[in-house]
Structure formats: structure tokens, C-alpha cells
N, C-alpha and C. Protein backbone atom coordinates (compact mmCIF):
# COMPACT_ATOMS: atom_id res chain seq x y z
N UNK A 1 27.26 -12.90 -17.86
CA UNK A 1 28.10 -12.68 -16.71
C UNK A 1 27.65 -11.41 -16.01
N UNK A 2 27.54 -11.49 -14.21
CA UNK A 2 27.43 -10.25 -13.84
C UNK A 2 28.58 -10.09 -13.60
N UNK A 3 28.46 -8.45 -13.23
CA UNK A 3 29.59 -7.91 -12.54
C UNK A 3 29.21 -7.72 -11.48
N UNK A 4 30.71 -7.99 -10.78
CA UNK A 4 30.42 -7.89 -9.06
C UNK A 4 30.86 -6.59 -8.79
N UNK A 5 29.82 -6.11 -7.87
CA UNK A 5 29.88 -4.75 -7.29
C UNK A 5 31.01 -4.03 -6.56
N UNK A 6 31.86 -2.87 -6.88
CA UNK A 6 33.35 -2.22 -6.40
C UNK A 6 32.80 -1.59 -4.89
N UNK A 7 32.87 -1.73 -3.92
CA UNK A 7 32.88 -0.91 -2.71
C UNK A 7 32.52 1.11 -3.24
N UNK A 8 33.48 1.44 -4.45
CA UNK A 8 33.59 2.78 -4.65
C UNK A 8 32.10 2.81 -5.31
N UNK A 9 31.44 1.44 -5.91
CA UNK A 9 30.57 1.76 -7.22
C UNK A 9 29.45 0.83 -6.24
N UNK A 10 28.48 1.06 -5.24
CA UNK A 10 27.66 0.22 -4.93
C UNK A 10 26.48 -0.15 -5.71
N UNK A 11 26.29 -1.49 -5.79
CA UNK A 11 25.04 -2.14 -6.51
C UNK A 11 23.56 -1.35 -5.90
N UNK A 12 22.55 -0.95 -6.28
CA UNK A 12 21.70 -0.23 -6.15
C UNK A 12 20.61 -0.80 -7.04
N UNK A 13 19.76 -1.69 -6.46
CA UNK A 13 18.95 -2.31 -7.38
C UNK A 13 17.55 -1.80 -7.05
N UNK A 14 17.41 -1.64 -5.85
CA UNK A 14 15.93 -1.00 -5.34
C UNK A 14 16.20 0.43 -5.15
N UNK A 15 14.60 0.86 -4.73
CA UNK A 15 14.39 2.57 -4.33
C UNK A 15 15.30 2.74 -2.90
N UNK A 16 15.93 4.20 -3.23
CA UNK A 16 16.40 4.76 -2.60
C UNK A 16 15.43 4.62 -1.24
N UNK A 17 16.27 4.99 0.16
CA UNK A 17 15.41 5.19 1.20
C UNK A 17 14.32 6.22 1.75
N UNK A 18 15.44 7.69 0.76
CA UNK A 18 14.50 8.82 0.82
C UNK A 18 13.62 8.95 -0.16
N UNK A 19 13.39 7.67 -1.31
CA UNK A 19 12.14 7.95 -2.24
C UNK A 19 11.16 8.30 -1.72
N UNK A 20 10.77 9.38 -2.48
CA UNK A 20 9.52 10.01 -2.22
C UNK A 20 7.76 9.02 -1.87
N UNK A 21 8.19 7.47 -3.19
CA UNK A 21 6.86 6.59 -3.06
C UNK A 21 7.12 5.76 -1.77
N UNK A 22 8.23 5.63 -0.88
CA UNK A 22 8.68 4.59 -0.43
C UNK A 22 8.14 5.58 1.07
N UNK A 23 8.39 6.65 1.20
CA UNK A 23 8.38 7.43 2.34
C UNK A 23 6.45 7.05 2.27
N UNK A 24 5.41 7.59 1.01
CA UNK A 24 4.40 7.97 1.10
C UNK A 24 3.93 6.18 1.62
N UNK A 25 4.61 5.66 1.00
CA UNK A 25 4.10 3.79 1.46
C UNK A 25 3.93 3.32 2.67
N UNK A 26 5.28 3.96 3.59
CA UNK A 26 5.20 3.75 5.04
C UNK A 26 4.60 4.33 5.72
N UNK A 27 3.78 6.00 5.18
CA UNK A 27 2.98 6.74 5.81
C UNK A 27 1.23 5.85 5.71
N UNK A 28 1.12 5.58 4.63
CA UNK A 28 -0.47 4.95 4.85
C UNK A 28 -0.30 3.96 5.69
N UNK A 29 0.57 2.86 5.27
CA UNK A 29 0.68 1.92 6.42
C UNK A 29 0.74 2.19 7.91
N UNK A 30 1.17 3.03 8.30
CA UNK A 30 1.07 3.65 9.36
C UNK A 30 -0.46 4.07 9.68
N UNK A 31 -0.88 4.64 9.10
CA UNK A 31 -2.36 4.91 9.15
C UNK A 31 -2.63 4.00 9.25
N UNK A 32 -2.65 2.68 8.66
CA UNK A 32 -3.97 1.92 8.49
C UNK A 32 -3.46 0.76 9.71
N UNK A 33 -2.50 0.95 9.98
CA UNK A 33 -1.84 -0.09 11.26
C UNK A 33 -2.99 0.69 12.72
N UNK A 34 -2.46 2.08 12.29
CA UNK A 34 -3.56 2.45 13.84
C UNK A 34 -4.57 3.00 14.22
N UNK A 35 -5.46 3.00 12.99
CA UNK A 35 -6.72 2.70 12.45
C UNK A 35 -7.60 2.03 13.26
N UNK A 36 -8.83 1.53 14.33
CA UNK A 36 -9.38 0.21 14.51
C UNK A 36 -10.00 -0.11 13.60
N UNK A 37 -10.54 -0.11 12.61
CA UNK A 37 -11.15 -0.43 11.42
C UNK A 37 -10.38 -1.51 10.75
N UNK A 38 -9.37 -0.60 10.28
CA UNK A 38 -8.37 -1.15 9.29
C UNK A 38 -7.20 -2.65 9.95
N UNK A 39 -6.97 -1.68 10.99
CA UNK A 39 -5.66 -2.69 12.10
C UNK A 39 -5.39 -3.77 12.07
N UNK A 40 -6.60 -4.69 11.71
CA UNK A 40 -6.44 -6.26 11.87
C UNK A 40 -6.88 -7.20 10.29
N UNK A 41 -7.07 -6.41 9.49
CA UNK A 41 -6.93 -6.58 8.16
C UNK A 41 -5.62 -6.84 7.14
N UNK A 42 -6.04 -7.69 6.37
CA UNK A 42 -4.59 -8.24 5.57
C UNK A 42 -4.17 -6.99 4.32
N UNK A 43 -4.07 -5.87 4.61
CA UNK A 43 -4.00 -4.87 3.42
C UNK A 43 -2.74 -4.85 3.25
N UNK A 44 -2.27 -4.74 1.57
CA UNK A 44 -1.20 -4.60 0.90
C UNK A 44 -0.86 -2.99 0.36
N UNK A 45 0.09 -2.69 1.20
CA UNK A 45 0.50 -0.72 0.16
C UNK A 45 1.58 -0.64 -0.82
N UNK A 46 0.81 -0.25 -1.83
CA UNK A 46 2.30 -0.37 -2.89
C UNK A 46 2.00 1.11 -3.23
N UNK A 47 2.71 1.96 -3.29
CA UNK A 47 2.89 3.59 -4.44
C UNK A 47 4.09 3.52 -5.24
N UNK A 48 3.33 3.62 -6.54
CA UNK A 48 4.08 4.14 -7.73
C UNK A 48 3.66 5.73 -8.23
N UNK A 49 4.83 6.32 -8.42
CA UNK A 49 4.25 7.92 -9.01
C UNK A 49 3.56 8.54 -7.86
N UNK A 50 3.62 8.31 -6.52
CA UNK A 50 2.42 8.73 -5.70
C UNK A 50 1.19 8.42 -5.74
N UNK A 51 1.01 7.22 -6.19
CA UNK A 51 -0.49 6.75 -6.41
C UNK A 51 -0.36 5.02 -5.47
N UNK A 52 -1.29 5.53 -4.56
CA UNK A 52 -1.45 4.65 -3.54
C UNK A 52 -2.13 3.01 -4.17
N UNK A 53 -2.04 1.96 -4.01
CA UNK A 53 -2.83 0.66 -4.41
C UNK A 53 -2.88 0.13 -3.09
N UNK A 54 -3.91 -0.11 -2.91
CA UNK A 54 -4.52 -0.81 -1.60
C UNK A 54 -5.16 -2.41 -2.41
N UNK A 55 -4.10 -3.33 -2.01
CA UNK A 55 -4.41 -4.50 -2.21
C UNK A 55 -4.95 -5.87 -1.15
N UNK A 56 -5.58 -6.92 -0.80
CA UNK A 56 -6.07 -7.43 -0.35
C UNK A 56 -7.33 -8.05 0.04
N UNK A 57 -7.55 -8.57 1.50
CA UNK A 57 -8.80 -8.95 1.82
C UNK A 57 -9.35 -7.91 3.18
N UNK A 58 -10.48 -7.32 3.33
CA UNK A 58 -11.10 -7.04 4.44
C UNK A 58 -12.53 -7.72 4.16
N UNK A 59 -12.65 -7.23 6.07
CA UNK A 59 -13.57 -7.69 6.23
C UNK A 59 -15.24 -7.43 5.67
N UNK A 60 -15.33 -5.73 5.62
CA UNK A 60 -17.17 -5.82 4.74
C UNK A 60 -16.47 -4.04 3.77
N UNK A 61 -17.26 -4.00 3.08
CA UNK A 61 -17.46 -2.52 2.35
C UNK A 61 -17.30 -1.38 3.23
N UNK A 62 -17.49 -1.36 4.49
CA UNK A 62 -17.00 0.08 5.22
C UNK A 62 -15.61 -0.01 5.37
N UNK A 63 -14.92 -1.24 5.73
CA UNK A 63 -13.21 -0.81 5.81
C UNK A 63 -12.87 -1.05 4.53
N UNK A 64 -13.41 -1.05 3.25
CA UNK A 64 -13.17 -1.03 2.53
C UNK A 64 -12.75 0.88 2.19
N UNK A 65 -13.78 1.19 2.36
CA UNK A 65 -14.40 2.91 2.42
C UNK A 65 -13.29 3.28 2.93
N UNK A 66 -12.87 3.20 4.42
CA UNK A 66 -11.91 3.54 5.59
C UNK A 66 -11.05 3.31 4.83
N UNK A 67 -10.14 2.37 4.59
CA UNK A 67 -8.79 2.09 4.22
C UNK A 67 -8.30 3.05 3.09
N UNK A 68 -9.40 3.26 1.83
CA UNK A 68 -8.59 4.36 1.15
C UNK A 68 -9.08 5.88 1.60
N UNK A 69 -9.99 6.12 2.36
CA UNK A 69 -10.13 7.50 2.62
C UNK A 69 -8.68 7.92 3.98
N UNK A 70 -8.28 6.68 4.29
CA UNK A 70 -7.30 6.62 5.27
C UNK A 70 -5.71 7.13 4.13
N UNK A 71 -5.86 6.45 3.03
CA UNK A 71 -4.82 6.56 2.21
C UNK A 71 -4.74 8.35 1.63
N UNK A 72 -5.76 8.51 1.33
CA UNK A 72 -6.34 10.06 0.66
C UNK A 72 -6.20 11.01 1.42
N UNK A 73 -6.04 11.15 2.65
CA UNK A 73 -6.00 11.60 4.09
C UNK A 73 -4.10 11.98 4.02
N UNK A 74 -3.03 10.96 3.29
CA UNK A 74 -1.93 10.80 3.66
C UNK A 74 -1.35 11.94 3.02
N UNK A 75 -1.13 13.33 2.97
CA UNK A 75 -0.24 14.31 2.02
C UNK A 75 0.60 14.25 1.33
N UNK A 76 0.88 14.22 0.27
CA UNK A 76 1.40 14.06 -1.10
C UNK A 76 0.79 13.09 -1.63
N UNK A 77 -0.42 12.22 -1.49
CA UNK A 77 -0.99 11.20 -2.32
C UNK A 77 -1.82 11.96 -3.61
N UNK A 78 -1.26 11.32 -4.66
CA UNK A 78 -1.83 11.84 -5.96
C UNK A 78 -3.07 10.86 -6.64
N UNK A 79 -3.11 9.87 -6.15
CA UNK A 79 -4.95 9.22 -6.76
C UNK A 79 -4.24 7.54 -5.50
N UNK A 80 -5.23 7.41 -5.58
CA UNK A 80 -5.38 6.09 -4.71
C UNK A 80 -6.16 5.13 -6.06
N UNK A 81 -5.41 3.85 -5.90
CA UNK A 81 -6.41 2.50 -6.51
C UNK A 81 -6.90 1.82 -5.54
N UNK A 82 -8.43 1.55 -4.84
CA UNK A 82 -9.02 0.57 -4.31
C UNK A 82 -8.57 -0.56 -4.95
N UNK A 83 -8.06 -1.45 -4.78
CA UNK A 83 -8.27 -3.29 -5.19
C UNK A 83 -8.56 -4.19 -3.98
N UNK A 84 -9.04 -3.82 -2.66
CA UNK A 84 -9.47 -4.47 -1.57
C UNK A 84 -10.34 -4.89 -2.18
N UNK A 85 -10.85 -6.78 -1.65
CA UNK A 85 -11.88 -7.57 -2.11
C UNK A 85 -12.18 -7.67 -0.93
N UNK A 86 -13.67 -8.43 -0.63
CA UNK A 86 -14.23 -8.96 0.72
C UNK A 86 -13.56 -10.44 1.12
N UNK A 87 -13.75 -10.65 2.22
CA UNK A 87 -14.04 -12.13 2.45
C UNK A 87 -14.38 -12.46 1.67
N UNK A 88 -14.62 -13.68 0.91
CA UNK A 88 -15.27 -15.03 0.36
C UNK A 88 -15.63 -14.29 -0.80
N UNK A 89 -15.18 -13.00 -1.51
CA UNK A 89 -15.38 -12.53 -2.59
C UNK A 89 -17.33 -12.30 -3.00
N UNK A 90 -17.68 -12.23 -3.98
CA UNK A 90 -19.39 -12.76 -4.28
C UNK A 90 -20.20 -13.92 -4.50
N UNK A 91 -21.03 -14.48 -4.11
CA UNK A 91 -21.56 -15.40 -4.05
C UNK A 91 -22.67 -15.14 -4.64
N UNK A 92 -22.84 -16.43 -5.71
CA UNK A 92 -24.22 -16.26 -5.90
C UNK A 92 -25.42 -17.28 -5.24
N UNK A 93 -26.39 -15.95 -5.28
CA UNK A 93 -27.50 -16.84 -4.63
C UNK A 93 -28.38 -17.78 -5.45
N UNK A 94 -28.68 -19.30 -5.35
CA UNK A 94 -29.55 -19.86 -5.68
C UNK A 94 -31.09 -20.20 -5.17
């Protein structure tokens, strides 16, 4: 059984608004929204602990480069994770 939430006692299941990772999340995104590099790319921002994860697809290895030096750039970021993949991932050649 849950309990349903009292008006005096509000349910609070996510981060606060003034979290500190939630503030640094909307700041890269911001960067990388007005970026031309980055702008039109499918990138994902998640921060935990202040540590930026850049998830998704771009287009070649330089906005790869861009997107987290864009993140590293953001003040209070404590380590960035690259996980951006390319297009069509690696191919091998036959």
C-alpha cells in the first residue's frame, strides 16, 4: 500500500529544482544548444555528483571533441564522461 501524500507533507520523489546537478545539467545543455557544432545533434546530459555524461549520436570525432570540451568549459563541472558514438557506429572493412 502507498500512502497518499498530506498537502502539509509533499511527495518529493525527484531532485530538488535548486540541485546543484540539475542546475549544472541545464547549463551544458545550454551550451551545446548554441554551439553550431553541437546544435543539431541528438546529445543526451545527465550529471550525477557534478560529473557531466554526454550520451548519444553525432555526427564525426570533432563534435565529438566540441561537445565535452563544451561541457568542461561549464563551472562547477567535476570530470565529464564522453559516451557520444558516431553515426553508423564502426564498420568493418572487407
Amino acid at each position: 500500500m502507498m500512502p497518499w501524500p498530506y498537502p502539509e507533507f509533499p511527495f518529493t520523489g525527484g531532485p530538488e529544482p535548486d540541485d546543484p546537478d540539475v542546475r549544472l545539467s541545464s547549463l551544458v545543455a545550454q551550451r551545446l544548444s548554441a554551439d553550431w557544432t553541437t546544435r543539431r545533434q541528438q546529445i543526451t546530459v545527465t550529471v550525477q555528483n557534478r560529473v557531466v555524461i554526454l550520451a548519444g549520436l553525432v555526427a564525426d570525432p570533432e563534435t565529438r571533441r566540441v561537445a565535452a570540451e563544451l561541457a568542461w568549459d561549464v563551472p562547477g563541472v567535476f570530470d565529464v564522461c564522453n559516451a557520444l558514438r558516431l553515426y553508423g557506429g564502426r564498420r568493418s572493412r572487407r
